[in-house]
Protein backbone atom coordinates (compact mmCIF):
# COMPACT_ATOMS: atom_id res chain seq x y z
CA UNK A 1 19.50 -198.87 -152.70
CA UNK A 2 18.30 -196.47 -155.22
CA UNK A 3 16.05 -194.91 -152.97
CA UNK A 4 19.42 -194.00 -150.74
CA UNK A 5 21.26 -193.20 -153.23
CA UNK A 6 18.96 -190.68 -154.26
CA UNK A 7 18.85 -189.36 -150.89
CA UNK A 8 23.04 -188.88 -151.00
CA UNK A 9 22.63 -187.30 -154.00
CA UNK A 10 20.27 -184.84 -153.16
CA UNK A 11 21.92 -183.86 -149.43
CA UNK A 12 25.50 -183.54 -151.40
CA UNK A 13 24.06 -180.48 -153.57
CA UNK A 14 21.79 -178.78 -150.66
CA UNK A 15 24.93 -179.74 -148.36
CA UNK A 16 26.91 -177.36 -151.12
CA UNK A 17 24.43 -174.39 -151.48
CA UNK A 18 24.03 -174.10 -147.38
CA UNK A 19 27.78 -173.41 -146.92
CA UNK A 20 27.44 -171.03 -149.74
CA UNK A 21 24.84 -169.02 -147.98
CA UNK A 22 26.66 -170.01 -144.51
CA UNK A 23 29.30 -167.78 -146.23
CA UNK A 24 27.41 -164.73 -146.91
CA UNK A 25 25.87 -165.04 -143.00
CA UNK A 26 29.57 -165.29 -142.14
CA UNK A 27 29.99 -161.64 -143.44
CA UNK A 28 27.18 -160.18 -142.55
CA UNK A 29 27.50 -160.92 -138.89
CA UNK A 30 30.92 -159.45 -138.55
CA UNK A 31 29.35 -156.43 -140.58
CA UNK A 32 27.16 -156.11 -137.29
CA UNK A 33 29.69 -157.12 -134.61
CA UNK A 34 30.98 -153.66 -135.66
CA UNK A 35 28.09 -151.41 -136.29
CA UNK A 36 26.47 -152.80 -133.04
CA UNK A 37 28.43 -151.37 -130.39
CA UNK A 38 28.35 -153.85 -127.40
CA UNK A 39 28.60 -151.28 -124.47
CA UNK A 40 25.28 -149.45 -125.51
CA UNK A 41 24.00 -153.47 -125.96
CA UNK A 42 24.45 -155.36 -122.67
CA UNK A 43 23.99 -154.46 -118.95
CA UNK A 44 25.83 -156.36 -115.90
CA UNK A 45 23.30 -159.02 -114.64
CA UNK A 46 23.50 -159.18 -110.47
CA UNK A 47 21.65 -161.45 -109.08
CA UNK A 48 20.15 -161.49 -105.64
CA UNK A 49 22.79 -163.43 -103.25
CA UNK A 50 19.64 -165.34 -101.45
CA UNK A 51 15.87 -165.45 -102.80
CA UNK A 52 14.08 -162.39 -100.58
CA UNK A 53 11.15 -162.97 -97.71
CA UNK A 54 8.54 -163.06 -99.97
CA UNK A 55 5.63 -164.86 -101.52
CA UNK A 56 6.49 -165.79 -105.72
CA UNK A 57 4.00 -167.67 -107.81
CA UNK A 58 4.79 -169.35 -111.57
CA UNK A 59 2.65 -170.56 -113.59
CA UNK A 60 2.77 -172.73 -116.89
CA UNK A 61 -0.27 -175.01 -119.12
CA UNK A 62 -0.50 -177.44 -121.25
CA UNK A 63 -2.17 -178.81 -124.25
CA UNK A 64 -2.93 -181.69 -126.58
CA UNK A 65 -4.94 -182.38 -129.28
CA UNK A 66 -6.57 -185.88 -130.66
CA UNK A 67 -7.69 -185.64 -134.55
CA UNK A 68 -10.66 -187.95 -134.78
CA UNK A 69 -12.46 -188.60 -137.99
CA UNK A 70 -15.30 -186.03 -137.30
CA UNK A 71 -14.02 -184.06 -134.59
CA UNK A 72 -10.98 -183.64 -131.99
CA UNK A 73 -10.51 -184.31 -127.86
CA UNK A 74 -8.40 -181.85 -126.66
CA UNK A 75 -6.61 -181.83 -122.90
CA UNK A 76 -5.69 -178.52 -121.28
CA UNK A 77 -3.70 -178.05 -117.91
CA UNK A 78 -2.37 -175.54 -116.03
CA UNK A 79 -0.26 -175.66 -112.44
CA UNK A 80 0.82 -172.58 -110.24
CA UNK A 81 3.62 -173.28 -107.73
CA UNK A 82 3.24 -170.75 -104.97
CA UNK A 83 6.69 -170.21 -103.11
CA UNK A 84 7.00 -169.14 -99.74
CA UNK A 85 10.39 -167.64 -98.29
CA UNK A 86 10.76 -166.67 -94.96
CA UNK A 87 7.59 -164.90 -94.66
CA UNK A 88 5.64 -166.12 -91.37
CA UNK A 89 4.19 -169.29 -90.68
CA UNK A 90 3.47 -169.80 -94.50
CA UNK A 91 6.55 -171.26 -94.83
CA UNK A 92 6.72 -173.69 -97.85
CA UNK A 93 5.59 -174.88 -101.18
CA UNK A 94 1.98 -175.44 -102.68
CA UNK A 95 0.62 -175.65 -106.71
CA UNK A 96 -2.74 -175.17 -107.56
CA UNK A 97 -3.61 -177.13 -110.52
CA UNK A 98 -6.71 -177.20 -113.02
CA UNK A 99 -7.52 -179.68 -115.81
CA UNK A 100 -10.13 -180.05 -118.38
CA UNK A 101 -10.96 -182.70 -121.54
CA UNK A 102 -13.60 -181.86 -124.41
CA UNK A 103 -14.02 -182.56 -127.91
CA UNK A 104 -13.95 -179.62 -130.43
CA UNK A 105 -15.47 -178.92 -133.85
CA UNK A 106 -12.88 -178.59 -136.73
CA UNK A 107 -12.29 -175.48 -138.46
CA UNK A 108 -9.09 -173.15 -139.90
CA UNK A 109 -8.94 -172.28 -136.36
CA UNK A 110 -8.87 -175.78 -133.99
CA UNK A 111 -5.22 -175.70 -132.75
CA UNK A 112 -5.41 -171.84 -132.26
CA UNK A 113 -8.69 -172.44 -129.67
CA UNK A 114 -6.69 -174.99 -127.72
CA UNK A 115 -4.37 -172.67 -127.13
CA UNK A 116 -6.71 -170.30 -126.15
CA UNK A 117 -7.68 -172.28 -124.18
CA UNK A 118 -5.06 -173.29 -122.33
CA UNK A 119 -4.13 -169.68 -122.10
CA UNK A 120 -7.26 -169.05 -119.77
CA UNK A 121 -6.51 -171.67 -117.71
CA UNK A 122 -3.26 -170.18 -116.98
CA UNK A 123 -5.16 -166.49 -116.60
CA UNK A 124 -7.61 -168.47 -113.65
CA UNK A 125 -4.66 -169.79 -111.92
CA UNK A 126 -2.71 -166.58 -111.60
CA UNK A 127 -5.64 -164.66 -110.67
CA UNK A 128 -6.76 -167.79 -108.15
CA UNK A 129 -2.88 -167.34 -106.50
CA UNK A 130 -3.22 -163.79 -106.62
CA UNK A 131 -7.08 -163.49 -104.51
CA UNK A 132 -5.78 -166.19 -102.18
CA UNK A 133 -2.12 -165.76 -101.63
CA UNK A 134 -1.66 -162.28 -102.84
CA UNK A 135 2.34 -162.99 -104.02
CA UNK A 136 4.59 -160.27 -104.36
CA UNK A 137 5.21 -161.87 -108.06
CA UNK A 138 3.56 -163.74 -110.32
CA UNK A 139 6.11 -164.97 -113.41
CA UNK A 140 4.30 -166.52 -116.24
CA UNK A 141 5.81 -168.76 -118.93
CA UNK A 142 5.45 -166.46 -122.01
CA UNK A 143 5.81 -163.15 -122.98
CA UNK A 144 3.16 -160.36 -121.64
CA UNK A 145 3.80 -158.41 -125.23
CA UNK A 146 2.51 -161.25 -126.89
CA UNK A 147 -0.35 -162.36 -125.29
CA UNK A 148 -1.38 -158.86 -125.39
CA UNK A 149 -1.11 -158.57 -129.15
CA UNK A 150 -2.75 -161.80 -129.92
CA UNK A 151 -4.10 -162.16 -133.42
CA UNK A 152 -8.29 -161.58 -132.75
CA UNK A 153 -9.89 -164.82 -134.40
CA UNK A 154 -14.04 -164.81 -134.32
CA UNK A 155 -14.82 -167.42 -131.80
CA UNK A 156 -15.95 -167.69 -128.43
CA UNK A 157 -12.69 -168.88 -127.00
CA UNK A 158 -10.56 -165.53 -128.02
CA UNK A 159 -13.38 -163.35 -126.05
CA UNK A 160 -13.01 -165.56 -123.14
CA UNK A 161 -8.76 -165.06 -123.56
CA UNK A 162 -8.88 -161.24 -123.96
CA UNK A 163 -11.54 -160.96 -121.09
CA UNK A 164 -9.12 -163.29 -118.95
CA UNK A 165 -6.37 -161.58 -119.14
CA UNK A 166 -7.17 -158.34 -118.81
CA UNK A 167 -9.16 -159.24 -115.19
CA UNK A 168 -5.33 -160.41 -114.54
CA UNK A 169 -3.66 -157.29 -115.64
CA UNK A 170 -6.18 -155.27 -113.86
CA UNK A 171 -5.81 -157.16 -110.23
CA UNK A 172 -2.49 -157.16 -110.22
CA UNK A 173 -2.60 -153.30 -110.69
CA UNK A 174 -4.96 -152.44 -108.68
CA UNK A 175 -3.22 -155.45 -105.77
CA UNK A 176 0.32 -153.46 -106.62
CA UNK A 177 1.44 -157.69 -107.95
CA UNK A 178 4.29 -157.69 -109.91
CA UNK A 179 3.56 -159.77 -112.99
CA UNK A 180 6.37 -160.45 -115.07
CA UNK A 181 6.40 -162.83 -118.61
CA UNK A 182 9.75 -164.62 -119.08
CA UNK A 183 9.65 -166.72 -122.57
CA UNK A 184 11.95 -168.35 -124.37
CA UNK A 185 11.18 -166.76 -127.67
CA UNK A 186 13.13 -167.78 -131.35
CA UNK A 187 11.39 -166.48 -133.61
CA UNK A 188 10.75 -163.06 -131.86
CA UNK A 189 12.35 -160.23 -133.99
CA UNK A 190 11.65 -157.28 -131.48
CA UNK A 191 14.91 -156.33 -130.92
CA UNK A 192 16.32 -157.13 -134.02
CA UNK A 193 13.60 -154.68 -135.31
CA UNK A 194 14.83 -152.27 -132.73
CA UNK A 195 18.71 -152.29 -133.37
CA UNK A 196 18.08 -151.72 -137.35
CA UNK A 197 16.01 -148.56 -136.71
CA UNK A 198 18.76 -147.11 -133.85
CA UNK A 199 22.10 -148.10 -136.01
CA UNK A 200 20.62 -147.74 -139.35
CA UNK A 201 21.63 -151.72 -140.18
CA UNK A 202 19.81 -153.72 -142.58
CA UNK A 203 19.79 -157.10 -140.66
CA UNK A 204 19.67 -160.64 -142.37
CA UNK A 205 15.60 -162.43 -142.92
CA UNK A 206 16.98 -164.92 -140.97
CA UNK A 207 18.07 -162.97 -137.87
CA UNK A 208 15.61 -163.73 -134.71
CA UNK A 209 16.51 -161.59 -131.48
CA UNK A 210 17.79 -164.95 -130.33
CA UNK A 211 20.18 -165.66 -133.33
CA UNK A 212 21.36 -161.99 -133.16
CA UNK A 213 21.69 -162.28 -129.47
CA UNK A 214 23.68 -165.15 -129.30
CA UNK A 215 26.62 -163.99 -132.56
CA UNK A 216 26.92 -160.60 -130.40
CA UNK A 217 27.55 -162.64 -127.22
CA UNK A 218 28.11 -166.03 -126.97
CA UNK A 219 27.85 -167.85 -123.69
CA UNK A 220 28.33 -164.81 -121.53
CA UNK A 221 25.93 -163.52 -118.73
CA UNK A 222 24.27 -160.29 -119.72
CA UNK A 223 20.94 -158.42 -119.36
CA UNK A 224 20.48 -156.54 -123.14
CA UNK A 225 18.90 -153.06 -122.26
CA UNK A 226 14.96 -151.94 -122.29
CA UNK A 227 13.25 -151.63 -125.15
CA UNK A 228 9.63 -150.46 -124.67
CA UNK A 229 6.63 -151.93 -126.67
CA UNK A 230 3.35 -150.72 -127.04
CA UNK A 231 -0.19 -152.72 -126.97
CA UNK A 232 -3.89 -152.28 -125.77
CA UNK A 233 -6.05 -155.23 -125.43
CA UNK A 234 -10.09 -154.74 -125.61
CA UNK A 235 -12.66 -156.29 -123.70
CA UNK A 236 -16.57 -156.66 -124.27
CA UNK A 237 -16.68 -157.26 -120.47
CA UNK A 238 -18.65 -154.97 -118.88
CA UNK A 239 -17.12 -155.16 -115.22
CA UNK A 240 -13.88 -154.09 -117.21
CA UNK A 241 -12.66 -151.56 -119.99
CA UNK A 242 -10.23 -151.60 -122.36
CA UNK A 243 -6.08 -151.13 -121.59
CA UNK A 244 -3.57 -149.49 -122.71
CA UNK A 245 -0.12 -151.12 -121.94
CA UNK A 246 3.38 -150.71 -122.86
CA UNK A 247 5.79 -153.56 -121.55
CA UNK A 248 9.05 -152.71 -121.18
CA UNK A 249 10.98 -155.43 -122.26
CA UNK A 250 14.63 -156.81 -122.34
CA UNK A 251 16.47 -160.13 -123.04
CA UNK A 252 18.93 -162.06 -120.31
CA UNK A 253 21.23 -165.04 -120.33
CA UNK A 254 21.56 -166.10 -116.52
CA UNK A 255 24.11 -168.76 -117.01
CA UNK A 256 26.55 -169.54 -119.48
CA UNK A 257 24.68 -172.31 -121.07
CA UNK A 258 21.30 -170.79 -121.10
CA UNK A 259 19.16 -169.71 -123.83
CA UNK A 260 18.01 -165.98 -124.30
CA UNK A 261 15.44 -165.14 -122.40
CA UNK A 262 13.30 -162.69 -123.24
CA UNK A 263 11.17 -161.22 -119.87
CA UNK A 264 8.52 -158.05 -119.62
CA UNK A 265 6.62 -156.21 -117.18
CA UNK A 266 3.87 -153.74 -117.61
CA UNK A 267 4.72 -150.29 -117.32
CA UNK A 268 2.89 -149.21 -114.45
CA UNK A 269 5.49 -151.30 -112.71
CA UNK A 270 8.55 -151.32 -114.24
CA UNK A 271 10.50 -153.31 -111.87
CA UNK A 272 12.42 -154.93 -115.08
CA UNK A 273 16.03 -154.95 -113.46
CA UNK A 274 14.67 -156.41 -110.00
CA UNK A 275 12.65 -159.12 -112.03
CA UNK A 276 15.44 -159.67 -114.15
CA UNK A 277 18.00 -160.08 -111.18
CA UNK A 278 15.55 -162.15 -109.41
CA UNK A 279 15.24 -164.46 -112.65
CA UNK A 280 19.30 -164.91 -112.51
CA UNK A 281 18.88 -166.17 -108.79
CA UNK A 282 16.34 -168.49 -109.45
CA UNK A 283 17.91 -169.98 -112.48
CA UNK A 284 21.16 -170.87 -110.26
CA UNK A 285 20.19 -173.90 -109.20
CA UNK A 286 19.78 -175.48 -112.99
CA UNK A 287 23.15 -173.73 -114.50
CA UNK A 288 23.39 -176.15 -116.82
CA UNK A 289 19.88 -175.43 -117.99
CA UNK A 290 20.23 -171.86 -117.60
CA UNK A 291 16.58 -171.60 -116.67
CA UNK A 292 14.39 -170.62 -113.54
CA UNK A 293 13.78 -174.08 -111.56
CA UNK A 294 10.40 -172.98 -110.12
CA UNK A 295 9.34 -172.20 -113.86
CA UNK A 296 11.15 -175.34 -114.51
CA UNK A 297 9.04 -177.61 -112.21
CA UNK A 298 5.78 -176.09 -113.15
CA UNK A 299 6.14 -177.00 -116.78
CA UNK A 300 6.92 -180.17 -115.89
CA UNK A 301 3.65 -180.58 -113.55
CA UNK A 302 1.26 -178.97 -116.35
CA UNK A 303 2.41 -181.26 -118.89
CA UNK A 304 -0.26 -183.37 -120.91
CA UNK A 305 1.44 -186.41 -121.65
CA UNK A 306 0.90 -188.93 -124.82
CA UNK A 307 0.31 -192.16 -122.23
CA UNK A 308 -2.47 -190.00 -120.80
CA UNK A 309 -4.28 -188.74 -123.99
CA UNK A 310 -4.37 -191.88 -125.85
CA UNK A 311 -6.02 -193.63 -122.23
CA UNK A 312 -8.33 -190.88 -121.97
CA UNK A 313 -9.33 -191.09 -126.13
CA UNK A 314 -9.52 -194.68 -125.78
CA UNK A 315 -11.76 -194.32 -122.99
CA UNK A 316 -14.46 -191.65 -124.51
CA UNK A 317 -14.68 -193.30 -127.70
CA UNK A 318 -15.25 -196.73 -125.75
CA UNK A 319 -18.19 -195.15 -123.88
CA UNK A 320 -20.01 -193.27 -126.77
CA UNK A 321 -19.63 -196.59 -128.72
CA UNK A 322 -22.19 -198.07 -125.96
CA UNK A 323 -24.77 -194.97 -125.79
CA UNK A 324 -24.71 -195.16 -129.99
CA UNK A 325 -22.56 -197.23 -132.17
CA UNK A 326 -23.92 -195.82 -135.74
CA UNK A 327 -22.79 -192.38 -134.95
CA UNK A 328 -19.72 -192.37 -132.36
CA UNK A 329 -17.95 -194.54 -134.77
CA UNK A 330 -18.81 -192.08 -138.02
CA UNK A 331 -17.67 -189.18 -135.49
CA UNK A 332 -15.07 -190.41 -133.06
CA UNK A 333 -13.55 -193.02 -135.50
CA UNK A 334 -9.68 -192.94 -135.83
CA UNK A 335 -7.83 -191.86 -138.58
CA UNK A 336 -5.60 -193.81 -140.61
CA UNK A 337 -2.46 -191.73 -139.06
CA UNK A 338 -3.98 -193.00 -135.71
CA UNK A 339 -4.63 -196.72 -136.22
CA UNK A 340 -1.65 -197.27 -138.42
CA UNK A 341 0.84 -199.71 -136.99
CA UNK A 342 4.20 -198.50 -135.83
């Protein structure tokens, strides 16, 4: 009991100091509701009535990670649904889908490399869909911005990333393919970064686009306006030179119960308000999700799942047990935090 007791206790006091701060938040956000003027904010959203005759592609990964004594298995996926409408006698659906297992070193660095990872994957899909089924648009899950300003780590697996996606940036260019990153961002303090410098307004540590976003407006539909970025990405690639991008980018909420989302194109294409409009059709179908089904369904196809990993671990261990006991089990042994009962 005492240990609950203590608990009580201690959620009573914090419980008491949150509302205090709660309070000061309280004023500060009506502070902004009028220095912010909402007119120079938010644009009407109008989405397309039907989905046009045209070829769209989304894309989405996946990752996972197993911690073993001396070193991890990680799982990557990545899916592209291709969407055909009304365009000929490719008429239809179709995902191209990639998957790969290994185990990786540990260093300060081992989730970040997944990632990376992953990250490729999703670069060789899009530029796969884009060689053979040259869409109008490719949408992929995560913001363009960011993947552009990636923090460089020293390892093969960031040189492989930057190289990636600049190929990607560079077809769709040269193919005229509108790409477009749509990303659910909150912790993304772009705009918030934005507003302070235009109004002058010193806005709270705690204030994420999203957070600011959704005091302004609430469950209304809205497209915020375009604020540009700037980023270049370098490549050691020799078929390919370094770019300089901006991506014009803007925040929407398609549906009353959606989340802000935050979507950017490069600028050599800005077809933001199209993309944006296109994003509020395709998110009709899940309005209580408020976000676009096809980008929906893809996330669901790339995902790694636990059942999976633990099968496939299980598996690997198993078989470098046979080829050499001594060593697999020093290396591939389970932690504690793995072989402790539930």
């Amino acid at each position: 009991m005492r240990h609950y007791n203590l608990w009580l206790e201690k959620y009573a006091s914090r419980r008491s100091q949150i509302l205090s701060k709660f309070s000061e938040y309280k004023k500060l956000t009506q502070e902004l509701r009028e220095k912010i003027p909402e007119k120079e904010l938010l644009l009407k959203i109008n989405p397309e009535e039907e989905i046009p005759q045209t070829r769209l592609c989304f894309v989405d990964g996946g990752e996972g990670l197993r911690e073993l004594m001396g070193m991890g298995v990680y799982f990557i996926r990545a899916s592209g649904l291709l969407i055909t409408h009304n365009c000929g006698s490719g008429k239809g659906e179709c995902f191209e889908r990639d998957l790969d297992m290994n185990i990786i070193d540990y260093d300060d660095y081992t989730k970040e490399r997944v990632e990376l990872l992953r990250d490729s994957m999703e670069f060789d899909i899009a530029l796969n869909c884009a060689k053979k089924h040259k869409p109008e648009y490719i949408f992929l899950d995560g913001s363009l911005y960011v993947k552009a300003r990636r923090r460089p780590i020293e390892c093969e697996e960031y040189s492989v990333y930057a190289k990636k996606f600049m190929r990607l940036l560079s077809l769709c260019k040269k193919e005229k393919i509108r790409l477009v990153g749509v990303s659910e961002d909150s912790k993304s303090k772009l705009l918030t970064k934005h507003l302070s410098q235009k109004y002058k307004v010193k806005l709270p540590s705690f204030m994420t686009d999203s957070t600011l976003l959704r005091i302004l407006c609430g469950n209304k539909t809205y497209r915020t306006i375009e604020f540009p970025t700037q980023s270049k990405i370098e490549s050691n690639d020799e078929t390919t030179a370094s770019l300089t991008a901006g991506f014009p980018t803007a925040y929407t909420q398609p549906t009353p119960l959606a989340n802000p989302m935050r979507v950017d194109v490069p600028d050599w294409d800005n077809n933001l308000e199209r993309a944006i409009n296109l994003i509020a059709a395709l998110s009709k179908g899940s309005k209580q999700y408020g976000y676009p089904l096809p980008l929906f369904l893809v996330h669901l196809d790339a995902r790694i799942k636990e059942g999976h990993m633990e099968w496939s671990t299980d598996q690997m261990i198993n078989y470098l047990l046979k080829a050499d006991p001594t060593i697999a089990d020093a290396i591939f042994r389970k932690t504690r935090r793995g072989a402790r009962p539930m």
